[in-house]
PDB file of N, CA and C in Angstrom:
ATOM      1  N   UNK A   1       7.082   9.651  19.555  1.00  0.00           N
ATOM      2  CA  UNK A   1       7.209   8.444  20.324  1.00  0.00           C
ATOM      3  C   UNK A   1       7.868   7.386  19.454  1.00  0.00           C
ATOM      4  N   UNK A   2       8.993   6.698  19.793  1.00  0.00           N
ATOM      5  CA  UNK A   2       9.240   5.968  19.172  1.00  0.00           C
ATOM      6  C   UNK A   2       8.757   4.230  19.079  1.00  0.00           C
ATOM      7  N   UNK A   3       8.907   3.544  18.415  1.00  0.00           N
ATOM      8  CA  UNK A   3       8.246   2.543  17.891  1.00  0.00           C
ATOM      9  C   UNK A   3       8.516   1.737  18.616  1.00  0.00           C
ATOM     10  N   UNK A   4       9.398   1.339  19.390  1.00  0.00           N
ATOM     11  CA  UNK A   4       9.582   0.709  20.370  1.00  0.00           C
ATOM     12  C   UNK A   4       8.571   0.995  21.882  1.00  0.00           C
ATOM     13  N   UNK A   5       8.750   2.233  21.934  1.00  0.00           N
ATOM     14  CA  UNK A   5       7.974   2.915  22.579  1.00  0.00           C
ATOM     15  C   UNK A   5       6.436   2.833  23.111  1.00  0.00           C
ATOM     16  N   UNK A   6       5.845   2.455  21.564  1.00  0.00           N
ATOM     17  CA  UNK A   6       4.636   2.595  21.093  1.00  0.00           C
ATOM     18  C   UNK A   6       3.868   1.021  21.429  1.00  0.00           C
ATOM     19  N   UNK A   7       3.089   1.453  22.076  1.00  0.00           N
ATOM     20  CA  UNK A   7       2.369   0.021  22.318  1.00  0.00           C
ATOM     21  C   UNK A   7       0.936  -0.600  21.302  1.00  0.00           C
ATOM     22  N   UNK A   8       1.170  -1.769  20.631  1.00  0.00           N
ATOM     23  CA  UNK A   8       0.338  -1.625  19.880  1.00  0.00           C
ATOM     24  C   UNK A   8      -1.482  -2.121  20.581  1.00  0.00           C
ATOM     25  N   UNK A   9      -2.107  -1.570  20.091  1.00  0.00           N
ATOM     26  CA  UNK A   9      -3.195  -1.779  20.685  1.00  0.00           C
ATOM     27  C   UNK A   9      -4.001  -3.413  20.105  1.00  0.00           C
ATOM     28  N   UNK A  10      -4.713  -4.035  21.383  1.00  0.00           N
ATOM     29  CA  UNK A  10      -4.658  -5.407  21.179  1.00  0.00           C
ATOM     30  C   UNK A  10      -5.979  -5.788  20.502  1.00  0.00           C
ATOM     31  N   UNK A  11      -6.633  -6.373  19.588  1.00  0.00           N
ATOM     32  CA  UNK A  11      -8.024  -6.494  18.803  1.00  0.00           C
ATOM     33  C   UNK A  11      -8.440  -7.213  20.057  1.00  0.00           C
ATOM     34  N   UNK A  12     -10.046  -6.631  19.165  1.00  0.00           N
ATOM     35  CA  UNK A  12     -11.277  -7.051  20.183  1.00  0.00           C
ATOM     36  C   UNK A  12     -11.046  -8.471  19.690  1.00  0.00           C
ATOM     37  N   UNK A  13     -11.800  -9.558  20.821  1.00  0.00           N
ATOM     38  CA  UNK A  13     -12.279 -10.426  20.202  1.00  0.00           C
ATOM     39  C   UNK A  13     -13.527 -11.060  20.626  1.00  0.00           C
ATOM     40  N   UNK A  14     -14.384 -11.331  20.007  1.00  0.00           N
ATOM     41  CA  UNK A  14     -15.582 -11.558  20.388  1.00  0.00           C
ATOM     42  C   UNK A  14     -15.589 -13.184  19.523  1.00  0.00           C
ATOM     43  N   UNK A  15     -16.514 -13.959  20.802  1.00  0.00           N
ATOM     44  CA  UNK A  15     -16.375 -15.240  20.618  1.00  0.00           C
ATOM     45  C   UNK A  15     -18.019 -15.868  21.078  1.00  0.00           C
ATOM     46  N   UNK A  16     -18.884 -16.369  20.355  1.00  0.00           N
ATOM     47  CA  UNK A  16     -20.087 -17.059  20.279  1.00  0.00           C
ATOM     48  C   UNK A  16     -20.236 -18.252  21.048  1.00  0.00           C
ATOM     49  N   UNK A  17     -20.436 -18.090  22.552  1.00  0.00           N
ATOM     50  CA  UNK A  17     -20.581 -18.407  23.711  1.00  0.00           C
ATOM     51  C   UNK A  17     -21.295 -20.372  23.133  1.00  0.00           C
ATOM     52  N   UNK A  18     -22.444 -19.894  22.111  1.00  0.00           N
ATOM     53  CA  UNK A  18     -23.309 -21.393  21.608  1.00  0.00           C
ATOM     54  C   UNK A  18     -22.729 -22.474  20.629  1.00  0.00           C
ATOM     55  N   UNK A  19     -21.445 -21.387  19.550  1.00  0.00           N
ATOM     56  CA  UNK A  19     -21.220 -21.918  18.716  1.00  0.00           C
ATOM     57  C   UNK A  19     -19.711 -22.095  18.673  1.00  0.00           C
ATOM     58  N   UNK A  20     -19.047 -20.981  19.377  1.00  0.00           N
ATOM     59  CA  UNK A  20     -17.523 -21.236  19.330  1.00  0.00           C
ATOM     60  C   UNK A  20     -16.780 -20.747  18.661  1.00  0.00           C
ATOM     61  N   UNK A  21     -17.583 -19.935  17.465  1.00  0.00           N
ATOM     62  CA  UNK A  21     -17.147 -19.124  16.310  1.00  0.00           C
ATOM     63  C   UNK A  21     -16.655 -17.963  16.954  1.00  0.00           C
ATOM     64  N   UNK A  22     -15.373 -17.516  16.140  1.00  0.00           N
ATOM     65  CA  UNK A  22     -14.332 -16.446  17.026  1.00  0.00           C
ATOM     66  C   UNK A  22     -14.287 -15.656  16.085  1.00  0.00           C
ATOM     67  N   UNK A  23     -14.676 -14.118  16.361  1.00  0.00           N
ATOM     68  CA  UNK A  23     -14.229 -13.059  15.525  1.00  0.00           C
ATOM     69  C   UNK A  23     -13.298 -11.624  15.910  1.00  0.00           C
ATOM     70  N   UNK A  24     -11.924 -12.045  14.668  1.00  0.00           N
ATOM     71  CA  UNK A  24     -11.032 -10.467  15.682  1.00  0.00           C
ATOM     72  C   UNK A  24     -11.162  -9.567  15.344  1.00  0.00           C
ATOM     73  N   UNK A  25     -11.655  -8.623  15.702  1.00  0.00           N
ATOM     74  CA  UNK A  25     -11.588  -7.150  15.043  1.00  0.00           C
ATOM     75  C   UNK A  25     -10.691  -6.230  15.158  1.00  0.00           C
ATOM     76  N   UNK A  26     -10.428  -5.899  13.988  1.00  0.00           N
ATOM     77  CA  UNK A  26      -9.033  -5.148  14.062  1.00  0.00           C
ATOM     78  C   UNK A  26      -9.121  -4.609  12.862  1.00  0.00           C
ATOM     79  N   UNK A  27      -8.231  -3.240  12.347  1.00  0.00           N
ATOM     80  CA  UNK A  27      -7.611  -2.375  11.034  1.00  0.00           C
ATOM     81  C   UNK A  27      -6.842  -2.647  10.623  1.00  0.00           C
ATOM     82  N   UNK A  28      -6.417  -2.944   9.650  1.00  0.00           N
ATOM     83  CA  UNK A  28      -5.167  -2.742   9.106  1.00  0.00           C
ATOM     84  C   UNK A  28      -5.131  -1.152   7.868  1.00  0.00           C
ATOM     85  N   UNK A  29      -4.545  -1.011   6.909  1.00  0.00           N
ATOM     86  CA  UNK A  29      -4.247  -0.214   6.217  1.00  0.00           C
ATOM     87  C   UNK A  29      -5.162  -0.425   5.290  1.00  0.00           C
ATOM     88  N   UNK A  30      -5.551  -1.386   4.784  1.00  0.00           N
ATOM     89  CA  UNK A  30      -6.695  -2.054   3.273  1.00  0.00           C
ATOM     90  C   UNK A  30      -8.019  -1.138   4.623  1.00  0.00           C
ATOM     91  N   UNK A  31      -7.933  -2.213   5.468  1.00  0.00           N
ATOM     92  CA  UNK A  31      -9.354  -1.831   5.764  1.00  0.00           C
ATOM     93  C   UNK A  31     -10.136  -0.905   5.859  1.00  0.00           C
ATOM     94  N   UNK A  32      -8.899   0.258   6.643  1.00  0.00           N
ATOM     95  CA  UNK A  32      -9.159   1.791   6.960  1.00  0.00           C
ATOM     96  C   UNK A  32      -9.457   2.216   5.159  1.00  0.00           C
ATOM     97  N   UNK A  33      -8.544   1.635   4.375  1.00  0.00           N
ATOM     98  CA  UNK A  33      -9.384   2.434   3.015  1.00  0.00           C
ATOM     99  C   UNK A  33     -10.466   1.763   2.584  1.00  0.00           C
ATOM    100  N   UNK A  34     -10.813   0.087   2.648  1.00  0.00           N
ATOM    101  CA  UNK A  34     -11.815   0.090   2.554  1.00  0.00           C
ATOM    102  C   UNK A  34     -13.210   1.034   3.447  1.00  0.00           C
ATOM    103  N   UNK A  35     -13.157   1.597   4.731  1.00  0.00           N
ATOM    104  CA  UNK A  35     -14.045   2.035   5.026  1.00  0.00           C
ATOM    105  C   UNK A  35     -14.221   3.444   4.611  1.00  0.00           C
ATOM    106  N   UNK A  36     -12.568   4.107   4.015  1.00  0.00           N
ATOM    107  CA  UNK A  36     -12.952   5.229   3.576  1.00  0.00           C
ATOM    108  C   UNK A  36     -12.996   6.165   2.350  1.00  0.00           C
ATOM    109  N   UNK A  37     -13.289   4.720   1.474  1.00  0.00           N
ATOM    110  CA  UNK A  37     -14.005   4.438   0.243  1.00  0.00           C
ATOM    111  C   UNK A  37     -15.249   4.685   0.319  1.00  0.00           C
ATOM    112  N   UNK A  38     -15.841   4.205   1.100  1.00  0.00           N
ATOM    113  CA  UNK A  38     -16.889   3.942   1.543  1.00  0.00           C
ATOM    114  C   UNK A  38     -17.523   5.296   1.990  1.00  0.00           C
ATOM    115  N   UNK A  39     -17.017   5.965   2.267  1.00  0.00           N
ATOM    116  CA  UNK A  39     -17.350   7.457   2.700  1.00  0.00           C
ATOM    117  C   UNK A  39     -17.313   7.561   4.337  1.00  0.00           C
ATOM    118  N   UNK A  40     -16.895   6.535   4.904  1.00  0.00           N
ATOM    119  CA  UNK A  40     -16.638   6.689   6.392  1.00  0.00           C
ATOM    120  C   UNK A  40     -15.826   7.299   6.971  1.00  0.00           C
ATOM    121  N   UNK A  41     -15.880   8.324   8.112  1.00  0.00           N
ATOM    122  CA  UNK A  41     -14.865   9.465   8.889  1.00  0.00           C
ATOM    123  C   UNK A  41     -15.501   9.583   9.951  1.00  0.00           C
ATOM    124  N   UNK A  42     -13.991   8.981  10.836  1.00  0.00           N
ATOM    125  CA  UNK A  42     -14.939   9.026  12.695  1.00  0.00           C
ATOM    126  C   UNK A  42     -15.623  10.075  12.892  1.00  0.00           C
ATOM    127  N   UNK A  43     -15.400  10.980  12.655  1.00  0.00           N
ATOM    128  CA  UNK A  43     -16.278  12.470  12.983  1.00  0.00           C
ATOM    129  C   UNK A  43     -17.195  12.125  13.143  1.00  0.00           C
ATOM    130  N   UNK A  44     -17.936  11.566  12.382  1.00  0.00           N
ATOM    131  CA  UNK A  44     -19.194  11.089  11.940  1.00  0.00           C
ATOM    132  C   UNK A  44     -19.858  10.013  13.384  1.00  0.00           C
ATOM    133  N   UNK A  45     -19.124   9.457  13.815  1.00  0.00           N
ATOM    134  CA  UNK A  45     -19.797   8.697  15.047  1.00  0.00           C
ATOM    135  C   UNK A  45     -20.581   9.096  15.885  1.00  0.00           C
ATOM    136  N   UNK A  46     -19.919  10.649  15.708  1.00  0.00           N
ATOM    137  CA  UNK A  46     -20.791  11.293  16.887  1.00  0.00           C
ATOM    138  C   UNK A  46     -21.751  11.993  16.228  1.00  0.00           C
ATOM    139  N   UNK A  47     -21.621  12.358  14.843  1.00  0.00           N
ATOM    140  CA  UNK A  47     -23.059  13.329  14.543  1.00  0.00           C
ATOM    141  C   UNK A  47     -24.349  12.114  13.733  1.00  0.00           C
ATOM    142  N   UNK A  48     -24.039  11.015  13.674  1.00  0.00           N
ATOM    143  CA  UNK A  48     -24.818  10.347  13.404  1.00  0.00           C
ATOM    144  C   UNK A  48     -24.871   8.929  13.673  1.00  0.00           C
ATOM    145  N   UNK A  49     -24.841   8.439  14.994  1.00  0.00           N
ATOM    146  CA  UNK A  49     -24.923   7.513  15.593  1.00  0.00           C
ATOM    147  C   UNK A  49     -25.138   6.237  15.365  1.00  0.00           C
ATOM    148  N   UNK A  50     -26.710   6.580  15.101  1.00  0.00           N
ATOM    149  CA  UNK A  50     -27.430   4.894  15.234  1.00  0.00           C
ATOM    150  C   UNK A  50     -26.896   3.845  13.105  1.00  0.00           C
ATOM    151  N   UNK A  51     -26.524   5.398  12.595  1.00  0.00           N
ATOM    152  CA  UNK A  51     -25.833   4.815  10.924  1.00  0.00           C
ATOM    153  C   UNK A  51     -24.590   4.473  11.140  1.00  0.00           C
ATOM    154  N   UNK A  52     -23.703   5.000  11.998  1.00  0.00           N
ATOM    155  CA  UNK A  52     -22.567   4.970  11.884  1.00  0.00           C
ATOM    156  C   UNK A  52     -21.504   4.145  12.476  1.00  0.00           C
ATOM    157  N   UNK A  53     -22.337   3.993  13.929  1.00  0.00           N
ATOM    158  CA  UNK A  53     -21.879   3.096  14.702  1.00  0.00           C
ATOM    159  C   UNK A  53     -22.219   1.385  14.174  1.00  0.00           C
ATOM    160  N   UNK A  54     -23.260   0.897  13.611  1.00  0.00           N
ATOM    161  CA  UNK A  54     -22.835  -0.260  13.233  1.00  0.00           C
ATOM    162  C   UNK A  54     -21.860  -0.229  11.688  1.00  0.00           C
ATOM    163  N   UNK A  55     -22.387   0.566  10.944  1.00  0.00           N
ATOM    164  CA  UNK A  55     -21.456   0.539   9.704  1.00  0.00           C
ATOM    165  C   UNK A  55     -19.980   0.648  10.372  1.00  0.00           C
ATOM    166  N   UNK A  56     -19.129   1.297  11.334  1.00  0.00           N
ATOM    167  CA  UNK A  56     -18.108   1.091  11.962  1.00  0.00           C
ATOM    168  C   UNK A  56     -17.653  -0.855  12.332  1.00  0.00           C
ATOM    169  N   UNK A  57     -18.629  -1.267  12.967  1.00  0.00           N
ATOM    170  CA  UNK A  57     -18.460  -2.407  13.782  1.00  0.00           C
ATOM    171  C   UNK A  57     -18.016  -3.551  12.554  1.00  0.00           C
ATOM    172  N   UNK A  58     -19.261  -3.274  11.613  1.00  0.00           N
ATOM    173  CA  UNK A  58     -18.844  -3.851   9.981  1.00  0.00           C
ATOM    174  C   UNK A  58     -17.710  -3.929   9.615  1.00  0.00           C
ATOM    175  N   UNK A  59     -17.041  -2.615   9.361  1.00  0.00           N
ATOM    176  CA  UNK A  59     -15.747  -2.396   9.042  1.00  0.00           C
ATOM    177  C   UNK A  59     -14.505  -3.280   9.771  1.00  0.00           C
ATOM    178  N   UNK A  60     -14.854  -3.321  11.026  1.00  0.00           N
ATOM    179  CA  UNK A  60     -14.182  -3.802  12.125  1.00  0.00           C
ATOM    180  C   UNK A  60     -13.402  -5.255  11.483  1.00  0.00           C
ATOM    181  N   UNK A  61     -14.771  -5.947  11.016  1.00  0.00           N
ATOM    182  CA  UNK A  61     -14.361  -7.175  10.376  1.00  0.00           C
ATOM    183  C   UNK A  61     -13.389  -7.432   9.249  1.00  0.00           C
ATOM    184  N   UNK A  62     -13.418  -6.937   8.430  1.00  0.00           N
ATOM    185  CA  UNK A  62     -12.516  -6.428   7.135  1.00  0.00           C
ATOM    186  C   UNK A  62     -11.627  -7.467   7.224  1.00  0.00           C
ATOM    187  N   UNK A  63     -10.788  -7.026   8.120  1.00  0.00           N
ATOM    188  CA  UNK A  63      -9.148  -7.348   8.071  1.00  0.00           C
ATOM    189  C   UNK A  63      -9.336  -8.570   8.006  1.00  0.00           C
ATOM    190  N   UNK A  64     -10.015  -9.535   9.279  1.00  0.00           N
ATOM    191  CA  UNK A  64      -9.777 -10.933   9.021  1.00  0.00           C
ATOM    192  C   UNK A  64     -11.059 -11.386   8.843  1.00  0.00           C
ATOM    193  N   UNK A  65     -12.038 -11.025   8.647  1.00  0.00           N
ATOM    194  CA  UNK A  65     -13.418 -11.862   8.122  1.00  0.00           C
ATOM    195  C   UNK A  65     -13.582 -10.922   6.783  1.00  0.00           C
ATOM    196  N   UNK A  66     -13.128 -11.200   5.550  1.00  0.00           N
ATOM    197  CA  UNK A  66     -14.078 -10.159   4.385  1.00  0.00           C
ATOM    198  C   UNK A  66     -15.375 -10.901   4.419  1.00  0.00           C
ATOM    199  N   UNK A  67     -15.227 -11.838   4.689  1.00  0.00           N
ATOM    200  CA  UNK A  67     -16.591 -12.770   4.146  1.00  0.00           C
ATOM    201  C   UNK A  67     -18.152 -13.035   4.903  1.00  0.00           C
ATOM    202  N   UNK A  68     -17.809 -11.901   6.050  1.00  0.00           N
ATOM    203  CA  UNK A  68     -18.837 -11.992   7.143  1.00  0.00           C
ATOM    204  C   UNK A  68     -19.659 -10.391   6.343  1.00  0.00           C
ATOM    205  N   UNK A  69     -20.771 -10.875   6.228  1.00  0.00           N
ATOM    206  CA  UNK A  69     -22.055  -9.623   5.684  1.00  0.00           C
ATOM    207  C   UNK A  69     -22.328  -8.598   6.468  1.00  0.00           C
ATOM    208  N   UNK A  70     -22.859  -7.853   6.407  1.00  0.00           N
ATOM    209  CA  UNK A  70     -23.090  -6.490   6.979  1.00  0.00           C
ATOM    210  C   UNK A  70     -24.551  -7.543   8.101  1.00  0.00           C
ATOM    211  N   UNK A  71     -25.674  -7.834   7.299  1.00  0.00           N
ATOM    212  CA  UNK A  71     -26.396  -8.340   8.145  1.00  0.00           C
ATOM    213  C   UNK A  71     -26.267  -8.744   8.855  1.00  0.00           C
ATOM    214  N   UNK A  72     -25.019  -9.867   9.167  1.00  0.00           N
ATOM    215  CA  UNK A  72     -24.369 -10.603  10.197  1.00  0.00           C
ATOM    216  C   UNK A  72     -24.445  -9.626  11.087  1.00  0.00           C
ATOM    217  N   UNK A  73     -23.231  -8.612  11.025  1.00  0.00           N
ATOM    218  CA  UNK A  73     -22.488  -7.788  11.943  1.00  0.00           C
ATOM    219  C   UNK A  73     -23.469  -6.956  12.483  1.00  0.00           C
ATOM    220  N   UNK A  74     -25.224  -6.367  11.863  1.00  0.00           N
ATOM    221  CA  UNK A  74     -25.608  -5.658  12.591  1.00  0.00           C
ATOM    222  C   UNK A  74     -26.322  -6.810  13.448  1.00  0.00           C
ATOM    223  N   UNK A  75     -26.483  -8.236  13.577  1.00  0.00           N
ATOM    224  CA  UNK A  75     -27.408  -8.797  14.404  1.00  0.00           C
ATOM    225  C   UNK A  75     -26.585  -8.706  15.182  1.00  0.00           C
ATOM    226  N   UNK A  76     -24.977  -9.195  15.243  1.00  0.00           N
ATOM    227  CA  UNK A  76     -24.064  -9.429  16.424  1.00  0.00           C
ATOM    228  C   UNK A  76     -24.677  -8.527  17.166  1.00  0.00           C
ATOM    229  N   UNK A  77     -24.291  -7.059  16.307  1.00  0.00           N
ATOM    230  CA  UNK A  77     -23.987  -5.629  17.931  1.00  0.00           C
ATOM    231  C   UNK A  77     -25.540  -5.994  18.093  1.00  0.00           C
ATOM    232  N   UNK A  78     -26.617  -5.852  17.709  1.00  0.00           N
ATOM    233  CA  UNK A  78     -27.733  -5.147  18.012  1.00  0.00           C
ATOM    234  C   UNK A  78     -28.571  -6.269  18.903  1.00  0.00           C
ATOM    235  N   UNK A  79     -28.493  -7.709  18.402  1.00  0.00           N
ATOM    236  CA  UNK A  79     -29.459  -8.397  19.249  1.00  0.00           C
ATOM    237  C   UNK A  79     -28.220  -9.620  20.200  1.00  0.00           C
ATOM    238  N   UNK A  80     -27.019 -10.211  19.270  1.00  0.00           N
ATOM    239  CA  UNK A  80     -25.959 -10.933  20.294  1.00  0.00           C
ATOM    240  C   UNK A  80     -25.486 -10.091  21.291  1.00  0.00           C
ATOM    241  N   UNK A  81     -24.841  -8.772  21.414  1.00  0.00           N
ATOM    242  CA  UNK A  81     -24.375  -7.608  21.427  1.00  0.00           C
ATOM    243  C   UNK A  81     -25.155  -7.110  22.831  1.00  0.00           C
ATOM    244  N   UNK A  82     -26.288  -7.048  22.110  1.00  0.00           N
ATOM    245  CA  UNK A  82     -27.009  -5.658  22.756  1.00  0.00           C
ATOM    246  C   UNK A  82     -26.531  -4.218  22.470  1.00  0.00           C
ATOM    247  N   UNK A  83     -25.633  -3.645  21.499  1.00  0.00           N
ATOM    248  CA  UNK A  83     -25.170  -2.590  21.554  1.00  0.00           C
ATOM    249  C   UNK A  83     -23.421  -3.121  21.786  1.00  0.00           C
ATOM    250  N   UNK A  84     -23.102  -1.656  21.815  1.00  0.00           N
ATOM    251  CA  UNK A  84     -21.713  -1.738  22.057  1.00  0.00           C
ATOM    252  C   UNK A  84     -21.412  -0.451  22.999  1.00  0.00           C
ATOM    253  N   UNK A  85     -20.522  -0.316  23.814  1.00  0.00           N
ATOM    254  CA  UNK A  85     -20.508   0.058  25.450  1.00  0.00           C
ATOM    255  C   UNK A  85     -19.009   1.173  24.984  1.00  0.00           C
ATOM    256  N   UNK A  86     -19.332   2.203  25.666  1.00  0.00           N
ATOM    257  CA  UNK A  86     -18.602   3.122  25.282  1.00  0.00           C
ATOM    258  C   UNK A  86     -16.667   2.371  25.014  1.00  0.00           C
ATOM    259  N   UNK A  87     -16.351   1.990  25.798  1.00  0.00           N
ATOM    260  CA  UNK A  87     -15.144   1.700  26.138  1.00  0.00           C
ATOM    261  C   UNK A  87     -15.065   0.634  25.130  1.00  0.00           C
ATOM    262  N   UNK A  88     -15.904  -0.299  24.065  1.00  0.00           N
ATOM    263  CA  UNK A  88     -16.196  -0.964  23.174  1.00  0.00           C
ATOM    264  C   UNK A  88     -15.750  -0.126  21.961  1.00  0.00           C
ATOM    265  N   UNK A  89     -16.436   1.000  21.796  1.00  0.00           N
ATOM    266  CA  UNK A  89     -16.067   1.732  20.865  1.00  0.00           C
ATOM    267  C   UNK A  89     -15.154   2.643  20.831  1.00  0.00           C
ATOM    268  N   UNK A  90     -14.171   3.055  21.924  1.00  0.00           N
ATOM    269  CA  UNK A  90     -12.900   2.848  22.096  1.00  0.00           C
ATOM    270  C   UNK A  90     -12.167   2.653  21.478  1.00  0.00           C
ATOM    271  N   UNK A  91     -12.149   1.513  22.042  1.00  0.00           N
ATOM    272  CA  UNK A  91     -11.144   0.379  21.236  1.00  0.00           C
ATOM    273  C   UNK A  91     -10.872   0.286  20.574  1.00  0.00           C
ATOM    274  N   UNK A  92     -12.536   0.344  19.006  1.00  0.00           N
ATOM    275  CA  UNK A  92     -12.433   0.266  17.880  1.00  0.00           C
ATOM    276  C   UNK A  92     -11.748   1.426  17.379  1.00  0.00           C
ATOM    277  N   UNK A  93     -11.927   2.704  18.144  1.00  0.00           N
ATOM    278  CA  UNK A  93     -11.729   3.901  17.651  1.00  0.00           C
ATOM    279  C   UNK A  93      -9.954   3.916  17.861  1.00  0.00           C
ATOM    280  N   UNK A  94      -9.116   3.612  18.518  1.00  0.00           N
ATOM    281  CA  UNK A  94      -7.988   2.920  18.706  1.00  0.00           C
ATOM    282  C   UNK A  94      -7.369   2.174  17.794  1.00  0.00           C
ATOM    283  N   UNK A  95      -7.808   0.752  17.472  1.00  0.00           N
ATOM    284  CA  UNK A  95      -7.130   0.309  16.826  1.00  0.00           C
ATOM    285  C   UNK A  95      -7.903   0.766  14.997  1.00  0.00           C
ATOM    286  N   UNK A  96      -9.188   1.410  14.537  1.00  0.00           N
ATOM    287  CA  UNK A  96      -8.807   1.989  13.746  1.00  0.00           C
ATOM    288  C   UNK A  96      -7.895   3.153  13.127  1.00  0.00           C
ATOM    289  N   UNK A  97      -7.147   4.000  14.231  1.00  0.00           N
ATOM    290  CA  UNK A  97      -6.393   4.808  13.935  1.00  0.00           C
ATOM    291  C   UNK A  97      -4.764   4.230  14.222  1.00  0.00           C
ATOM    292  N   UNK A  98      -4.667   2.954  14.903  1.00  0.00           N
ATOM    293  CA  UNK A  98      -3.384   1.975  14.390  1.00  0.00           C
ATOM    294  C   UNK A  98      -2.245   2.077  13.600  1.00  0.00           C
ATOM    295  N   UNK A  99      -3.000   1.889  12.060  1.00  0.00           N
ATOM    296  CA  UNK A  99      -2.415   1.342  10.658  1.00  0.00           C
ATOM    297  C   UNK A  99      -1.783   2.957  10.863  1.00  0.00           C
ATOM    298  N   UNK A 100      -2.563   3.954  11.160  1.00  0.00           N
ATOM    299  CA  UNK A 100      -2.387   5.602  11.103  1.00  0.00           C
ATOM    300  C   UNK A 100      -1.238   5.763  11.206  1.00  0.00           C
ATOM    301  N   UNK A 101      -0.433   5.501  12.347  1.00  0.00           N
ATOM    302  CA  UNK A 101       0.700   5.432  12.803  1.00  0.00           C
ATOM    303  C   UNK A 101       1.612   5.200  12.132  1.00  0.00           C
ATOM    304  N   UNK A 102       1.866   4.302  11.577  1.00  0.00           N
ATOM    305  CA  UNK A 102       2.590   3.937  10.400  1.00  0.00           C
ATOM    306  C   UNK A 102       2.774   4.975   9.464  1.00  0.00           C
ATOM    307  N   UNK A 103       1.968   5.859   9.161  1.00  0.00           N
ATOM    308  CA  UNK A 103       2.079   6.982   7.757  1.00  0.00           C
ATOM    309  C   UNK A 103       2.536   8.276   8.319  1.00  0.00           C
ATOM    310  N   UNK A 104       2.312   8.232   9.647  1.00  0.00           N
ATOM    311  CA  UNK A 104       2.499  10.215   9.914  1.00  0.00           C
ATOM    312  C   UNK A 104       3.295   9.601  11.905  1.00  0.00           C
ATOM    313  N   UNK A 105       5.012   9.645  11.503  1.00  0.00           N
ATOM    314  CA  UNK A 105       5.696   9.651  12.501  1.00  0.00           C
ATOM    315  C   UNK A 105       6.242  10.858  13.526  1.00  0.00           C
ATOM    316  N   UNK A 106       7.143  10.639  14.614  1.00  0.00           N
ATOM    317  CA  UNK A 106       7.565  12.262  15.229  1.00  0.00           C
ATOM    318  C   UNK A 106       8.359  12.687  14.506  1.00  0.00           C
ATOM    319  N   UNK A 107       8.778  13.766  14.610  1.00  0.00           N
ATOM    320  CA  UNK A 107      10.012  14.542  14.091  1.00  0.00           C
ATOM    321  C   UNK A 107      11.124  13.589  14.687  1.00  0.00           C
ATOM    322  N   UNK A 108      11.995  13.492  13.886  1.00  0.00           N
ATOM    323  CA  UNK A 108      13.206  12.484  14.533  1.00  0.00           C
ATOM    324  C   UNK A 108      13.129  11.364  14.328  1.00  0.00           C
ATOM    325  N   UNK A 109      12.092  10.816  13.668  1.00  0.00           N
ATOM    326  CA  UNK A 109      11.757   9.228  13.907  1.00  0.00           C
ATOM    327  C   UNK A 109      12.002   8.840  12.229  1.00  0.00           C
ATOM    328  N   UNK A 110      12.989   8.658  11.764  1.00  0.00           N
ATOM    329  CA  UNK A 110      13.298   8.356  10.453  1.00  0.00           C
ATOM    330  C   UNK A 110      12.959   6.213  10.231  1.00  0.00           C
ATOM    331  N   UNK A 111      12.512   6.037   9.484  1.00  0.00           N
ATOM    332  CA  UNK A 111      11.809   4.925   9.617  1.00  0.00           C
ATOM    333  C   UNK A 111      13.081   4.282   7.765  1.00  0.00           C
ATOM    334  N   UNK A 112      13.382   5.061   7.020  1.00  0.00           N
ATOM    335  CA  UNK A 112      14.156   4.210   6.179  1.00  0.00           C
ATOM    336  C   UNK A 112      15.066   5.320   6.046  1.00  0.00           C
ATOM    337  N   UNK A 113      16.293   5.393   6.019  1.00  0.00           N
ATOM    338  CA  UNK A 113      17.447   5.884   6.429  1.00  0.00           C
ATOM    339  C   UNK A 113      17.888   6.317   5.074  1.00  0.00           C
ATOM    340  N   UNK A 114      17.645   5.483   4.223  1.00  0.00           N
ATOM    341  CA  UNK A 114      18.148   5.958   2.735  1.00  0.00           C
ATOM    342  C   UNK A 114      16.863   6.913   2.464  1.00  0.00           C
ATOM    343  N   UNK A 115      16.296   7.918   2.667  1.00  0.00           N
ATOM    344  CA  UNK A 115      15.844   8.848   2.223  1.00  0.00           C
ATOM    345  C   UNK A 115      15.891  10.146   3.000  1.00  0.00           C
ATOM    346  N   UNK A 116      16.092  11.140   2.870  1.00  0.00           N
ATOM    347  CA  UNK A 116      16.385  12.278   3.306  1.00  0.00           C
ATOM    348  C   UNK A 116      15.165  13.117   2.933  1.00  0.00           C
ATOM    349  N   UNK A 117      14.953  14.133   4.022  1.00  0.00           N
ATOM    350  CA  UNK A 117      13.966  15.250   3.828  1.00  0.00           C
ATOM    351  C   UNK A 117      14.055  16.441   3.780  1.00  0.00           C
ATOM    352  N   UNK A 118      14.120  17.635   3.056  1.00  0.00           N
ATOM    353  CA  UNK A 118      14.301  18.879   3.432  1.00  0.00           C
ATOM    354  C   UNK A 118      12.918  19.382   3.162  1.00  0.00           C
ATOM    355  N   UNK A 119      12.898  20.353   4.207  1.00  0.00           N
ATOM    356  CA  UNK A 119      11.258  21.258   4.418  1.00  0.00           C
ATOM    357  C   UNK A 119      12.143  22.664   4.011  1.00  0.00           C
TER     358      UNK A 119
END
């Protein structure tokens, strides 16, 4: 698919109805390695849930909040939140595989012209 083609997927944003405070969640390339430094791999969402899914939501923040705590992020999902709703985690699961795109293109899709490939 080419890049033009390719639609980029749009960050969550969640916004504090009392206070006004706005948070976007989104990946970039740092973040995805910060989380998988960390030992994080979607696989994992599904074989271990109730660990994985907020340590995910955490991650979420990275890109534009470093400075928001893990504690924060599990009160958001768990008591602001209530959880997070399949199509919630989606999303995340979406725009963490984003930055992805960027590293592994189609066949045909030459991205800097001055380099050549032979297989």
């Amino acid at each position: 698919m080419s890049e033009s083609a390719r639609e980029k997927v749009k960050p969550i944003v969640l916004r504090n109805t009392e206070t006004n405070d706005e948070y976007v969640l989104e990946f970039n390339k740092d973040s995805v390695r910060f989380a998988e430094d960390r030992g994080f791999r979607l696989v994992d969402l599904d074989n271990f849930p109730a660990t994985k899914i907020p340590e995910f939501f955490f991650y979420a923040f990275r890109m534009h909040h470093k400075n928001v705590q893990r504690n924060k992020t599990d009160k958001m999902l768990e008591e602001d939140l209530g959880g997070m709703s399949p199509k919630f985690l989606q999303r995340l699961v979406e725009l963490y595989n984003e930055p992805l795109n960027e590293l592994v293109v189609d066949e045909g899709e030459v991205k800097n012209p001055k380099m050549e490939i032979e297989l």
